[in-house]
Protein backbone atom coordinates (compact mmCIF):
# COMPACT_ATOMS: atom_id res chain seq x y z
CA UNK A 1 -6.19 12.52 -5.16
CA UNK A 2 -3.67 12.47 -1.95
CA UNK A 3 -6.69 13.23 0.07
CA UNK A 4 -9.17 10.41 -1.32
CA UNK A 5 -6.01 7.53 -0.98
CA UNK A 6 -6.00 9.02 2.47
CA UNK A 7 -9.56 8.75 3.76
CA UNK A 8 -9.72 5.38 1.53
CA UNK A 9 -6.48 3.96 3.81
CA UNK A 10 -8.24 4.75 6.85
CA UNK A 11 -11.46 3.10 5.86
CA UNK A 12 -8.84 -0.21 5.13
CA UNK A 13 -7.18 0.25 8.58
CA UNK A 14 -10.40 0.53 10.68
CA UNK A 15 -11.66 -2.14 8.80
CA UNK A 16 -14.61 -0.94 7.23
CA UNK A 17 -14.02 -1.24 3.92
CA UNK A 18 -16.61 -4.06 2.86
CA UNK A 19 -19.34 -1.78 4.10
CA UNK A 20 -18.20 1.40 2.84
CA UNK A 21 -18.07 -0.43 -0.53
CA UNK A 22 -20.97 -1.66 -1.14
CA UNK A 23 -22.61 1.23 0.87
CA UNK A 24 -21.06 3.46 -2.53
CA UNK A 25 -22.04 0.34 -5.00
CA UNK A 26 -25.39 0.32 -3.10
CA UNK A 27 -25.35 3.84 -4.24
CA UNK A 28 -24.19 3.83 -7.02
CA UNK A 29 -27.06 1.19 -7.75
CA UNK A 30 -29.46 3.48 -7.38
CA UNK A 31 -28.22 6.08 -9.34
CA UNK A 32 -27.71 3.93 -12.54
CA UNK A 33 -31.60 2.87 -11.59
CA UNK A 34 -32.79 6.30 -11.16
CA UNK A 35 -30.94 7.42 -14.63
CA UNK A 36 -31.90 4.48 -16.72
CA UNK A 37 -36.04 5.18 -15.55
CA UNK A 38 -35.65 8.68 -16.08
CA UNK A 39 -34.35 8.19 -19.82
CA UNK A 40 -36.85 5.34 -20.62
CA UNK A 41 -40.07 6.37 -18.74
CA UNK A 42 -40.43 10.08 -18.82
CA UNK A 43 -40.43 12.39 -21.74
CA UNK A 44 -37.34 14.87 -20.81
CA UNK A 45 -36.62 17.42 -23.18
CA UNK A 46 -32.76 17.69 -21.61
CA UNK A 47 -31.14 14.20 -21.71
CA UNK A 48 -28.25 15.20 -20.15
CA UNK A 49 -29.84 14.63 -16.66
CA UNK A 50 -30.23 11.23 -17.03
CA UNK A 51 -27.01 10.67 -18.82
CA UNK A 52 -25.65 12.48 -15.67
CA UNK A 53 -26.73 9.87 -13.37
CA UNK A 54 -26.07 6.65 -15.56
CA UNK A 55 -22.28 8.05 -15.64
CA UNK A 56 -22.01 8.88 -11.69
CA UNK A 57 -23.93 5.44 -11.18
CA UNK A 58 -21.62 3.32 -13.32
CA UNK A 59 -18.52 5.29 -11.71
CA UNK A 60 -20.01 4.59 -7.85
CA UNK A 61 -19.97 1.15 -9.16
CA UNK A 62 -16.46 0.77 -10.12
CA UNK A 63 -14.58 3.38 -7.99
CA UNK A 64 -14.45 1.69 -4.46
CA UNK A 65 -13.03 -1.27 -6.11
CA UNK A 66 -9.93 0.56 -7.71
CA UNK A 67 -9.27 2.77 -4.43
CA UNK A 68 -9.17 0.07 -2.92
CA UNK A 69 -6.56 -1.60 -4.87
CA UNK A 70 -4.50 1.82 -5.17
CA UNK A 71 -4.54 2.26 -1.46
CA UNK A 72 -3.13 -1.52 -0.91
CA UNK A 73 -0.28 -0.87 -3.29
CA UNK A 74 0.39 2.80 -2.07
């Protein structure tokens, strides 16, 4: 966890962080997308693939935000 507050404060110095956020959310995005057409389009026997990527898409989604925050207060 030391490791991600570090890169993240480094992101906030250089002062990328609006781009590397919605670069993950953009992400993120496309993973919800991707896990959402895979459940409701295809017939998959194993629905733990798209469940997979609805979870990592919804989590690319919110993360950035709250490293973010946790960084500023660290």
């Amino acid at each position: 966890m030391d490791e991600a507050l570090e890169v993240v404060d480094v992101v906030a110095d250089s002062g990328l962080e609006g781009v590397v956020t919605w670069l993950l959310r953009l992400l993120g995005l496309v993973a919800l997308v991707a896990g959402v057409g895979l459940w409701l389009l295809t017939e998959m026997g194993l629905l733990w693939l798209p469940a997979l990527l609805i979870l990592v898409g919804l989590v690319l989604l919110v993360a950035p935000s709250i490293l973010l925050v946790v960084a500023e207060f660290a």
